[in-house]
PDB file of N, CA and C in Angstrom:
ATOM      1  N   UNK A   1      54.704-361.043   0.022  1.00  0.00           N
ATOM      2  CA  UNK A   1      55.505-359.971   0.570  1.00  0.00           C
ATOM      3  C   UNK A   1      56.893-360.496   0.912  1.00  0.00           C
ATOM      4  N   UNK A   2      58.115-359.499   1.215  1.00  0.00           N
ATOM      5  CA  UNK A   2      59.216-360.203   1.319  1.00  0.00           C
ATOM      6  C   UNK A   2      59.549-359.621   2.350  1.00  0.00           C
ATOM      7  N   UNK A   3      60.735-360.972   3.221  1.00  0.00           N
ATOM      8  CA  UNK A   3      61.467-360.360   4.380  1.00  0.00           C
ATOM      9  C   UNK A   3      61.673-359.301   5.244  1.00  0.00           C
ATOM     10  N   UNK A   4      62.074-358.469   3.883  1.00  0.00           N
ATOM     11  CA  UNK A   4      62.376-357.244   4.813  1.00  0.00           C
ATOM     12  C   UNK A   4      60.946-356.168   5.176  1.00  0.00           C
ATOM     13  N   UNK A   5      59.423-356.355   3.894  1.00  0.00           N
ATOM     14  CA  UNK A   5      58.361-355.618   4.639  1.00  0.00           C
ATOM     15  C   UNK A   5      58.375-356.417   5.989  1.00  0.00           C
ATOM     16  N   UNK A   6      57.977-357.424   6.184  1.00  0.00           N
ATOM     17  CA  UNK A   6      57.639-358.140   7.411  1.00  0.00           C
ATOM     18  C   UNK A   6      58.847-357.905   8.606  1.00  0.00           C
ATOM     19  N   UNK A   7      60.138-357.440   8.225  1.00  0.00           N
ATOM     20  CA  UNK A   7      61.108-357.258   9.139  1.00  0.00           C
ATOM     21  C   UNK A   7      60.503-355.821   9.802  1.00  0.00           C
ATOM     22  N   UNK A   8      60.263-354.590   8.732  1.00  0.00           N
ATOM     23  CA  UNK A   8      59.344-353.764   8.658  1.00  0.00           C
ATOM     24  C   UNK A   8      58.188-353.558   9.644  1.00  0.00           C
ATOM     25  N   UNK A   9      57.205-354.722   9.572  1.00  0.00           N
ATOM     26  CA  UNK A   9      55.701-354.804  10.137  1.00  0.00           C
ATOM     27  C   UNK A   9      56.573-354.993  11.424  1.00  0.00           C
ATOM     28  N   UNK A  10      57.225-355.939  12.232  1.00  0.00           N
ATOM     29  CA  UNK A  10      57.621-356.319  12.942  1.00  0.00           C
ATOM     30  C   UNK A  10      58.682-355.587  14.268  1.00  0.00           C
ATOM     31  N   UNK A  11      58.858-354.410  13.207  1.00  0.00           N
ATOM     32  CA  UNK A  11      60.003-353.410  14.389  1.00  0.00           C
ATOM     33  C   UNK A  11      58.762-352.253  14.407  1.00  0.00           C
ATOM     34  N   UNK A  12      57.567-351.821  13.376  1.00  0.00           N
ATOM     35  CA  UNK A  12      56.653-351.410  14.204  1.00  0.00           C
ATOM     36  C   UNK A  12      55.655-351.917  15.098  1.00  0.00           C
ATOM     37  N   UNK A  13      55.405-352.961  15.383  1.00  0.00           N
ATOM     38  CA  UNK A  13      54.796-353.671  16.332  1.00  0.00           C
ATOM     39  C   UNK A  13      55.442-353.208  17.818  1.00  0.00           C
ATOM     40  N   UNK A  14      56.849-353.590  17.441  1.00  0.00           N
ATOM     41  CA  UNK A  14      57.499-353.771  18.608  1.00  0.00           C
ATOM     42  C   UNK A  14      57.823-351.940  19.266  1.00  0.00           C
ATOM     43  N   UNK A  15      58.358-351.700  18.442  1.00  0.00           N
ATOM     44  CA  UNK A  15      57.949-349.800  18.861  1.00  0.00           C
ATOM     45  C   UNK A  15      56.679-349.767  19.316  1.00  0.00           C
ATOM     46  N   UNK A  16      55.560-350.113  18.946  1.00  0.00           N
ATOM     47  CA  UNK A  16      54.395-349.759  19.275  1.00  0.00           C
ATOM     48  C   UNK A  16      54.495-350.655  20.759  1.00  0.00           C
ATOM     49  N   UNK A  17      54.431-351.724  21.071  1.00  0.00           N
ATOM     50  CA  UNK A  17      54.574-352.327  22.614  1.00  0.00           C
ATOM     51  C   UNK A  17      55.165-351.878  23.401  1.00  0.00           C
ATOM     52  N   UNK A  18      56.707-350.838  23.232  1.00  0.00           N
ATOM     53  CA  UNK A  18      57.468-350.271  23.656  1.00  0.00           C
ATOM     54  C   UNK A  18      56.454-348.824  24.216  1.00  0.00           C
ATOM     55  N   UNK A  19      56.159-348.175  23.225  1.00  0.00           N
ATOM     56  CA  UNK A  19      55.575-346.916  23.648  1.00  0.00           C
ATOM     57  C   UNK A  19      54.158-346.546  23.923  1.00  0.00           C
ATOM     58  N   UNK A  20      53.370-347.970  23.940  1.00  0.00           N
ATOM     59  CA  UNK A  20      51.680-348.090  24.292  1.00  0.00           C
ATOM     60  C   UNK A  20      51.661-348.172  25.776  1.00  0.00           C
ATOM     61  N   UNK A  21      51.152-347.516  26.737  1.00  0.00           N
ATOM     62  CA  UNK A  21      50.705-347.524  27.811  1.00  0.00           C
ATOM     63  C   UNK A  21      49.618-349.026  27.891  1.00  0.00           C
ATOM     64  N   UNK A  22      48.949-349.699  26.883  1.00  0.00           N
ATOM     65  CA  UNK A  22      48.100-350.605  27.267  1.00  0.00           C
ATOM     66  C   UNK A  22      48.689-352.297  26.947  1.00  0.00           C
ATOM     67  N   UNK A  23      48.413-352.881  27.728  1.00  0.00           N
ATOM     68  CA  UNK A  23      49.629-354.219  27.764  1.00  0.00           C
ATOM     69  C   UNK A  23      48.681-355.111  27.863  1.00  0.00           C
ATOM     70  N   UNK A  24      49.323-357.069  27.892  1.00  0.00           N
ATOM     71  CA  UNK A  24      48.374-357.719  28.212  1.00  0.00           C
ATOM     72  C   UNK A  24      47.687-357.767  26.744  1.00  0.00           C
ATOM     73  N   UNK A  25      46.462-358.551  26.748  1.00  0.00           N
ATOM     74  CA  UNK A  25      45.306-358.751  26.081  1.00  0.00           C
ATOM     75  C   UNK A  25      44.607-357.489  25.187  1.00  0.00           C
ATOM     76  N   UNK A  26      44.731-356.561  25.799  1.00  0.00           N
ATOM     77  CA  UNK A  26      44.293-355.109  25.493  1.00  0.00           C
ATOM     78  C   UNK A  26      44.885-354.967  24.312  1.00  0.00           C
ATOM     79  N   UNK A  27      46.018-355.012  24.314  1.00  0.00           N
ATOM     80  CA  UNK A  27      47.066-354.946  22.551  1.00  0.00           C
ATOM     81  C   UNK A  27      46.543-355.674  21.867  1.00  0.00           C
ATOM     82  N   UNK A  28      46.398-356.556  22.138  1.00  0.00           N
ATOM     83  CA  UNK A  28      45.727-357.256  20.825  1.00  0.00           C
ATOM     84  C   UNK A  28      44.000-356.921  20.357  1.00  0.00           C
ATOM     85  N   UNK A  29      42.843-356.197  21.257  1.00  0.00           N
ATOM     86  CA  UNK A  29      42.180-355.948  20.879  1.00  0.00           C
ATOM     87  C   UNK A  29      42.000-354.527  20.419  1.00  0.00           C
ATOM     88  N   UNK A  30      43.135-353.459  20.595  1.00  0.00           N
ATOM     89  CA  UNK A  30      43.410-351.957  20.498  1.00  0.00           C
ATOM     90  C   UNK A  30      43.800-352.328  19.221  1.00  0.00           C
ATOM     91  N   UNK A  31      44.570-353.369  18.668  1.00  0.00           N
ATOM     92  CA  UNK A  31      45.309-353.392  17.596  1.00  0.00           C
ATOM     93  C   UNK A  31      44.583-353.807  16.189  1.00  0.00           C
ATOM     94  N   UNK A  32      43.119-354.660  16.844  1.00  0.00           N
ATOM     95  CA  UNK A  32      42.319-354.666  15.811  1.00  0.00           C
ATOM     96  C   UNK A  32      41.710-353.728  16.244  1.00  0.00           C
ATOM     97  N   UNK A  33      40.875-352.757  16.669  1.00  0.00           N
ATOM     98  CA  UNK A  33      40.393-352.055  16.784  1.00  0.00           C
ATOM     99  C   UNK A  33      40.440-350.764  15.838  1.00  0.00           C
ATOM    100  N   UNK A  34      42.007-350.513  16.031  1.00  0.00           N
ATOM    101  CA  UNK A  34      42.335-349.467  14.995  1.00  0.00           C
ATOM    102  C   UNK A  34      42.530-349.893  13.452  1.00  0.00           C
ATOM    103  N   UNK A  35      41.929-350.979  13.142  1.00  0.00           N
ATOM    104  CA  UNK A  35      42.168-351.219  11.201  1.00  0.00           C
ATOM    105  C   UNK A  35      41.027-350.281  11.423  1.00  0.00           C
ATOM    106  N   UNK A  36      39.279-351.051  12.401  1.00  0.00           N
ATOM    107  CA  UNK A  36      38.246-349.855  12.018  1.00  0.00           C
ATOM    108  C   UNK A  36      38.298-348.317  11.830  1.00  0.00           C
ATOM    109  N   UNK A  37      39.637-347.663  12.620  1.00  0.00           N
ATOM    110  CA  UNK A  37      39.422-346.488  12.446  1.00  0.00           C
ATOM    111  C   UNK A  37      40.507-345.907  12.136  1.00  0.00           C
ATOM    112  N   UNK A  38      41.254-346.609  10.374  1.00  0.00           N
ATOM    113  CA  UNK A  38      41.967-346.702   9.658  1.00  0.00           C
ATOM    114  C   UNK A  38      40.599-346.664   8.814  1.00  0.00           C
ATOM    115  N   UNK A  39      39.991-347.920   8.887  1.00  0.00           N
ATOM    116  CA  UNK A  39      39.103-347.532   7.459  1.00  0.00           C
ATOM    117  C   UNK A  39      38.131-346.633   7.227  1.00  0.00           C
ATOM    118  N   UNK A  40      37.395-345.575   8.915  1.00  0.00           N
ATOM    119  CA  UNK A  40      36.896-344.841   8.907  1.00  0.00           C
ATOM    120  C   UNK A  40      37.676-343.600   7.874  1.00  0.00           C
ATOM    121  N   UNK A  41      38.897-343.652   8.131  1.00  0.00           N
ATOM    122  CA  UNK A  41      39.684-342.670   7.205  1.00  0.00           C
ATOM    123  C   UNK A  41      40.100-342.916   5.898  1.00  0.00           C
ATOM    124  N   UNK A  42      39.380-344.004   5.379  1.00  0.00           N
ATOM    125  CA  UNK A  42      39.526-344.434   4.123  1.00  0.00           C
ATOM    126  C   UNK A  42      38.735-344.097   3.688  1.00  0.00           C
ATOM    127  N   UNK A  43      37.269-344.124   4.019  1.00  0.00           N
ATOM    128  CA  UNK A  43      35.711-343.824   3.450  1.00  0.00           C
ATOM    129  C   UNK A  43      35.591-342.304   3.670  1.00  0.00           C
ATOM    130  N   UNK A  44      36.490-341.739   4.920  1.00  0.00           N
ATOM    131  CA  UNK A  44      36.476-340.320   4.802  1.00  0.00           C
ATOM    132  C   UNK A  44      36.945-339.649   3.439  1.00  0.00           C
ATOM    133  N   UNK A  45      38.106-340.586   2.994  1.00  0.00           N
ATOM    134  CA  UNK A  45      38.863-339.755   1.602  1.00  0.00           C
ATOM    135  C   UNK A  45      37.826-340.091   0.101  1.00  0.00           C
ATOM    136  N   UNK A  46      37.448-341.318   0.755  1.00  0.00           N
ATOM    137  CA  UNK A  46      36.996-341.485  -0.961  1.00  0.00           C
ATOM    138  C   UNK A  46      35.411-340.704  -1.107  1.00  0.00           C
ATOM    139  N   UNK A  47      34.861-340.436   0.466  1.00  0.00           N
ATOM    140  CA  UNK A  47      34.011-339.078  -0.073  1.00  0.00           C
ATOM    141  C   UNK A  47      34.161-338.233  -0.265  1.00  0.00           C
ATOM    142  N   UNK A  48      35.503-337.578  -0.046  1.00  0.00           N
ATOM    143  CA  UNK A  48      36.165-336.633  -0.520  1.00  0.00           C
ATOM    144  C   UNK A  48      36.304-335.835  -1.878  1.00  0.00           C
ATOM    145  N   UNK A  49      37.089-337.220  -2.390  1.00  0.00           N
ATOM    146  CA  UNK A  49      37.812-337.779  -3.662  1.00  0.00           C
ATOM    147  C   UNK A  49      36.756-337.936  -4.863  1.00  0.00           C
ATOM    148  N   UNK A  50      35.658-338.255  -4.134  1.00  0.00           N
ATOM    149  CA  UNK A  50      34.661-338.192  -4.815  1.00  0.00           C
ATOM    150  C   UNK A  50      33.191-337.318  -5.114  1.00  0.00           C
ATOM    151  N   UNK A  51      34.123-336.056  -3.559  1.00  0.00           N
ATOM    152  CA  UNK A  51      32.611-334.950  -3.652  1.00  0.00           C
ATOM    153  C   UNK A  51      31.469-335.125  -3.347  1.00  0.00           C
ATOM    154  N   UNK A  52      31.277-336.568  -2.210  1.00  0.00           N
ATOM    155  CA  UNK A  52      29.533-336.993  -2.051  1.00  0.00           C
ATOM    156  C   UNK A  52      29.293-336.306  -0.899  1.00  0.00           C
ATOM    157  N   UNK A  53      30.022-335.736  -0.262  1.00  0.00           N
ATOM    158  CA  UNK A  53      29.336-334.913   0.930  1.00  0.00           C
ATOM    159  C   UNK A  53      29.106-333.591   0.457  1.00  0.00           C
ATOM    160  N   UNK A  54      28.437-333.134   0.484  1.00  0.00           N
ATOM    161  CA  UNK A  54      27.408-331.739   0.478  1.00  0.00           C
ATOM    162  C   UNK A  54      28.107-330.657   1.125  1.00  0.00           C
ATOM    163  N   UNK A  55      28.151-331.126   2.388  1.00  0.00           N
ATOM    164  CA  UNK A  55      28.845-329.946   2.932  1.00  0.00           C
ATOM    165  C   UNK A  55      30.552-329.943   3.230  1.00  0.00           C
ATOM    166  N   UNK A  56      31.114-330.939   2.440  1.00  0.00           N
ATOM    167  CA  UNK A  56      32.728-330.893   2.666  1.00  0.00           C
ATOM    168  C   UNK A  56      32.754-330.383   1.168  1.00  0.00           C
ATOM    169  N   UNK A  57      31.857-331.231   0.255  1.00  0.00           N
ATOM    170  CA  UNK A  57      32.723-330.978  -1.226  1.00  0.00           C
ATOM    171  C   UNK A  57      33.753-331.800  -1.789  1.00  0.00           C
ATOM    172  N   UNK A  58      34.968-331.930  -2.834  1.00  0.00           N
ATOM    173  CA  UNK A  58      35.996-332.166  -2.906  1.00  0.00           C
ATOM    174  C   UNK A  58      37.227-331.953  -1.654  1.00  0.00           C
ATOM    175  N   UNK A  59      37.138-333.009  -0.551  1.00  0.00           N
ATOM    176  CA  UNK A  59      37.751-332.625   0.382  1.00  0.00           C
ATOM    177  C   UNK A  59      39.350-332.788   0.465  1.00  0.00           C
ATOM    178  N   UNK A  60      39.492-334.354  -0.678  1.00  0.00           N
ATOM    179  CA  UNK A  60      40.535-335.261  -1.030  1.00  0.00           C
ATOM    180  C   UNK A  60      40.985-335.292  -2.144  1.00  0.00           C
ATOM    181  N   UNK A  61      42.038-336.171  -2.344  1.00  0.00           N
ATOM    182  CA  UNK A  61      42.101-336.623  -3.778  1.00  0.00           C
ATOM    183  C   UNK A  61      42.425-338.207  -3.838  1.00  0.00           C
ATOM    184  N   UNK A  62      42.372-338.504  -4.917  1.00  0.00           N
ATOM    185  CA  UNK A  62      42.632-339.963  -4.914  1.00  0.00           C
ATOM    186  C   UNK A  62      44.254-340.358  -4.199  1.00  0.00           C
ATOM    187  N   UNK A  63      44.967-339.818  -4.849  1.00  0.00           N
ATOM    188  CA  UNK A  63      46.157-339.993  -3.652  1.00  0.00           C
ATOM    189  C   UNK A  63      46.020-340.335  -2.167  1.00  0.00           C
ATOM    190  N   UNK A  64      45.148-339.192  -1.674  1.00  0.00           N
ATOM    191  CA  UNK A  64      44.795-339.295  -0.427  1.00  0.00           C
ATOM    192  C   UNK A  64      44.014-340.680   0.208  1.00  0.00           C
ATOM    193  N   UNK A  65      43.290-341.339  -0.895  1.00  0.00           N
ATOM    194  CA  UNK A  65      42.760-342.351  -0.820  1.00  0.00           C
ATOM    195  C   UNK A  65      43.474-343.896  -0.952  1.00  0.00           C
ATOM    196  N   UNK A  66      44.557-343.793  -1.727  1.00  0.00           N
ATOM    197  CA  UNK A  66      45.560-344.111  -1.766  1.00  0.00           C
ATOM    198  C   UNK A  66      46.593-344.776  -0.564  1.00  0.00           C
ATOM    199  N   UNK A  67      46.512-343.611  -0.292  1.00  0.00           N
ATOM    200  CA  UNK A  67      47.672-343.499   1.320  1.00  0.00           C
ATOM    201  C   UNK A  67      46.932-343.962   2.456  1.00  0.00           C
ATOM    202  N   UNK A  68      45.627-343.636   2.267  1.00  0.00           N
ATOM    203  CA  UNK A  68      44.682-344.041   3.574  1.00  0.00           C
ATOM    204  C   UNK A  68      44.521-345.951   3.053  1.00  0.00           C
ATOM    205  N   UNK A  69      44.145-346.643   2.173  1.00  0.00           N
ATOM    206  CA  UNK A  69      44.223-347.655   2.190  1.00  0.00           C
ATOM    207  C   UNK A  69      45.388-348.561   2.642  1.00  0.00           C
ATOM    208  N   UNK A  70      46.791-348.011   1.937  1.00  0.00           N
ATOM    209  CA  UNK A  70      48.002-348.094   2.411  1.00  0.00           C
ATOM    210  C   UNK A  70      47.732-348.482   4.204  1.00  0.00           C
ATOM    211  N   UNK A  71      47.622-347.516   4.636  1.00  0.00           N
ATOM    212  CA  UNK A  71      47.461-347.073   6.113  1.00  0.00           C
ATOM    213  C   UNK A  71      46.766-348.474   7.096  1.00  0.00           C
ATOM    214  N   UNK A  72      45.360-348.990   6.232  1.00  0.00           N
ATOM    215  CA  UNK A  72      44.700-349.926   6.562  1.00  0.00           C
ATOM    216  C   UNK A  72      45.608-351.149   6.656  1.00  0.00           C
ATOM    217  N   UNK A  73      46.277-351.688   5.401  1.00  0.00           N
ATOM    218  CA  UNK A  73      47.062-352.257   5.390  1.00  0.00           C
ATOM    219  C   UNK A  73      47.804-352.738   6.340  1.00  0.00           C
ATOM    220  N   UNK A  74      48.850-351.809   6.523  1.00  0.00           N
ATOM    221  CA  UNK A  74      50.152-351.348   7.384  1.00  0.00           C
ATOM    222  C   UNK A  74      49.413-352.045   8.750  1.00  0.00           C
ATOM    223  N   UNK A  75      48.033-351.608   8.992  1.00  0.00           N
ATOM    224  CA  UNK A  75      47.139-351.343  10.823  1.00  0.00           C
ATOM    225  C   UNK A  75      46.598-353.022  10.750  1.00  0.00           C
ATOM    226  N   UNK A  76      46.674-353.628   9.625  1.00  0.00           N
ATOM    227  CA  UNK A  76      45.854-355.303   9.581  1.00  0.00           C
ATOM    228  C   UNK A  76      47.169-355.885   9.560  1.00  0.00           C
ATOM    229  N   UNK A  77      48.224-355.880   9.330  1.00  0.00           N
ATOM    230  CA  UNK A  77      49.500-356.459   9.054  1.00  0.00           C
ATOM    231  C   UNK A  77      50.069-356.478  10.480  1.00  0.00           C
ATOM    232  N   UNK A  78      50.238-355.264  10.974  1.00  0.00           N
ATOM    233  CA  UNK A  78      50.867-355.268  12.475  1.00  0.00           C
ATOM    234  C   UNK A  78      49.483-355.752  14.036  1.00  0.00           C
ATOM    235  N   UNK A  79      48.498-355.588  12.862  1.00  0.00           N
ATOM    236  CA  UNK A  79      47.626-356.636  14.083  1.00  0.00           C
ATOM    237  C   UNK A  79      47.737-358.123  13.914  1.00  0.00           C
ATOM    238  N   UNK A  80      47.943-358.259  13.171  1.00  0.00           N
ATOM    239  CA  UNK A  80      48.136-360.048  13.059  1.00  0.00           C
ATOM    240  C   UNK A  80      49.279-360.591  13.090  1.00  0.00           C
ATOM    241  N   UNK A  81      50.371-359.545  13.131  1.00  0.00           N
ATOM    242  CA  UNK A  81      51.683-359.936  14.200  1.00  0.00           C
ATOM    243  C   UNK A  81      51.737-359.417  15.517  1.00  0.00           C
ATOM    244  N   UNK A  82      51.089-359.044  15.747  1.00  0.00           N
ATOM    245  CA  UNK A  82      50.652-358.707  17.361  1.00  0.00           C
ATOM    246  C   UNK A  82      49.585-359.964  17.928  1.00  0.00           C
ATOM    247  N   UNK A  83      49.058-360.357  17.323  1.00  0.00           N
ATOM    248  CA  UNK A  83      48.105-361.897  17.583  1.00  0.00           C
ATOM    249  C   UNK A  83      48.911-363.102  17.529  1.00  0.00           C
ATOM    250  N   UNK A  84      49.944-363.287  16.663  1.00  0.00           N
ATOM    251  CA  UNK A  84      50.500-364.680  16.533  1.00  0.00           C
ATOM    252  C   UNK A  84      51.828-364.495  15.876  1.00  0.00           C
ATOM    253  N   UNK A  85      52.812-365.136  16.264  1.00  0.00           N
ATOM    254  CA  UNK A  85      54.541-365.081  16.100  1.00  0.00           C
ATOM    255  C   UNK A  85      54.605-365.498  14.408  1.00  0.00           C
ATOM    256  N   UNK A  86      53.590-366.457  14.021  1.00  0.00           N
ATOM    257  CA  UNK A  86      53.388-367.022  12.555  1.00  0.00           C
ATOM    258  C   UNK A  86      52.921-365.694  11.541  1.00  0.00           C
ATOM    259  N   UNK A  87      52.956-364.586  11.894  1.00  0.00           N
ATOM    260  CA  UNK A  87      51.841-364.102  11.151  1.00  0.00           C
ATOM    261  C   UNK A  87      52.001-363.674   9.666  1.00  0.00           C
ATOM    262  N   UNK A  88      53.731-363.892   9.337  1.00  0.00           N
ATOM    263  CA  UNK A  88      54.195-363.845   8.001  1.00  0.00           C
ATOM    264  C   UNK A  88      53.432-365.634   7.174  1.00  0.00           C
ATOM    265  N   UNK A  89      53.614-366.307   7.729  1.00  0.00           N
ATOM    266  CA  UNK A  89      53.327-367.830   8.144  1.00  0.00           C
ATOM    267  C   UNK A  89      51.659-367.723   7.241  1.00  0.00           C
ATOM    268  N   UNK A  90      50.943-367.308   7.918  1.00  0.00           N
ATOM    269  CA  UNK A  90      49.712-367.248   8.186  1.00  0.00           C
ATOM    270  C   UNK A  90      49.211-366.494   7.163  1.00  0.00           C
ATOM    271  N   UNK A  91      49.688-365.303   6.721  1.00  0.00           N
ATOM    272  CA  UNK A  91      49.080-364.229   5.795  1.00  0.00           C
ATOM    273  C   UNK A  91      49.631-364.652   4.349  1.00  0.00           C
ATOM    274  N   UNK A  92      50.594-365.332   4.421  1.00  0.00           N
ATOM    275  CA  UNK A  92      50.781-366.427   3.049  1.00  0.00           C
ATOM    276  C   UNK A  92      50.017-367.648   2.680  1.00  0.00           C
ATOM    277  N   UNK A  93      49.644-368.356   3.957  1.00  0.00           N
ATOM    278  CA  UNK A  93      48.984-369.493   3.484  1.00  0.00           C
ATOM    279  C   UNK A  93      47.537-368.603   3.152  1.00  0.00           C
ATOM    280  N   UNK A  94      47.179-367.863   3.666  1.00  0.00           N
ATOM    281  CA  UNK A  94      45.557-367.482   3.389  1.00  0.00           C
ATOM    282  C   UNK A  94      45.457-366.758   2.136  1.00  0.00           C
ATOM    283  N   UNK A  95      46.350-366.078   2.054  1.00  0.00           N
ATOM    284  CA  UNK A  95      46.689-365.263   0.048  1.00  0.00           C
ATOM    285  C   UNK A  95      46.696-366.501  -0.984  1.00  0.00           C
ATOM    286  N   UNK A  96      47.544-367.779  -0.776  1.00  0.00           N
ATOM    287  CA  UNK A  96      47.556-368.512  -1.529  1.00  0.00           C
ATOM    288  C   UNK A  96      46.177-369.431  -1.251  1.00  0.00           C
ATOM    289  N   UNK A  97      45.975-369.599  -0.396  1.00  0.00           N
ATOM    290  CA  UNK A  97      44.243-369.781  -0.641  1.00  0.00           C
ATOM    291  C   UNK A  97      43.147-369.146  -0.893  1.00  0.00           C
ATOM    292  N   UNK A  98      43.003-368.179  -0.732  1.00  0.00           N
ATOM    293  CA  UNK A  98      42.139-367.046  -1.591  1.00  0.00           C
ATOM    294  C   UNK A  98      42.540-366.990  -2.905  1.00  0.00           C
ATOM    295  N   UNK A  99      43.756-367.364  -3.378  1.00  0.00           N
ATOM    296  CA  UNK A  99      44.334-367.043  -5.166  1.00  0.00           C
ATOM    297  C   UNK A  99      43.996-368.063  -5.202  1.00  0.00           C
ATOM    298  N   UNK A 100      44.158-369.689  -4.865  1.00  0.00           N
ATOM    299  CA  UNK A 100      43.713-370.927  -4.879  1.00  0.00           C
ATOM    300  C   UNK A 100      42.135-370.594  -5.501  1.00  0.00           C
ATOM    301  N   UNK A 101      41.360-370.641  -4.897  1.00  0.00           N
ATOM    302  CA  UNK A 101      39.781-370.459  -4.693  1.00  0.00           C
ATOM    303  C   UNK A 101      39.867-369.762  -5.837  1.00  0.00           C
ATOM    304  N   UNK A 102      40.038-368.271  -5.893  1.00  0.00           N
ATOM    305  CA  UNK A 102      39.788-367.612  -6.668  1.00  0.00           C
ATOM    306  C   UNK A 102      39.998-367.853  -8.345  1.00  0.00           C
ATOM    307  N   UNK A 103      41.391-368.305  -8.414  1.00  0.00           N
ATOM    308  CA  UNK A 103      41.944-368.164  -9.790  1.00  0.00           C
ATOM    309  C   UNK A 103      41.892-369.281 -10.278  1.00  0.00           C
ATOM    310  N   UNK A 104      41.666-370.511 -10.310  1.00  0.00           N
ATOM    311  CA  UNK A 104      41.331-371.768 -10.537  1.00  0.00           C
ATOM    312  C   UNK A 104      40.077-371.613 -11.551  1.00  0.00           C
TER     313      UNK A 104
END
C-alpha cells in the first residue's frame, strides 16, 4: 500500500479518537471488535448475492459484497493503527511474509 492510503487509515483513526466517547484501552478493543461486525455484514451480502436465505431471497448484489469486504478492510487497517504507531511497518513485513511462505 502507499503513503497516502496509510496517510488515509491514519486521519480516520484519529477522527475516530476525536469523536468516540470510549478512551483508554477500550479503543483498542472496540476497534477490533468492529472488523467482527464488519464481517457480519459481509456474510450478510454474500447471502444475499447469493439467494441462500429463504426468507430474504436475492437481498444483494455482488457489488454490495464488494463494498462490504472493502469495509472489513478499511475496520482491520485502522485497528492495527490504533494498536501500534508501526502499523504501516508491521502490515508490510507480514504481507511480505505470507507472499514469502506462500509464493516460494
Amino acid at each position: 500500500m502507499d503513503a497516502g492510503t496509510w496517510d488515509l487509515i491514519e486521519r480516520l483513526r484519529d477522527w475516530l479518537d476525536a469523536e468516540s466517547p470510549v478512551t483508554g484501552d477500550s479503543v483498542k478493543i472496540m476497534r477490533v471488535l468492529k472488523i467482527g461486525e464488519e464481517f457480519g455484514e459481509v456474510a450478510e451480502a454474500l447471502h444475499g448475492a447469493m439467494g441462500t436465505n429463504p426468507r430474504k431471497g436475492a437481498s444483494h448484489t455482488w457489488d454490495d459484497v464488494h463494498k462490504e469486504l472493502c469495509d472489513v478492510t478499511i475496520t482491520a487497517l485502522i485497528a492495527l493503527a490504533s494498536l501500534t504507531p508501526d502499523a504501516h511497518k508491521l502490515f508490510e513485513e507480514r504481507l511480505r511474509h505470507i507472499a514469502d511462505r506462500s509464493l516460494t
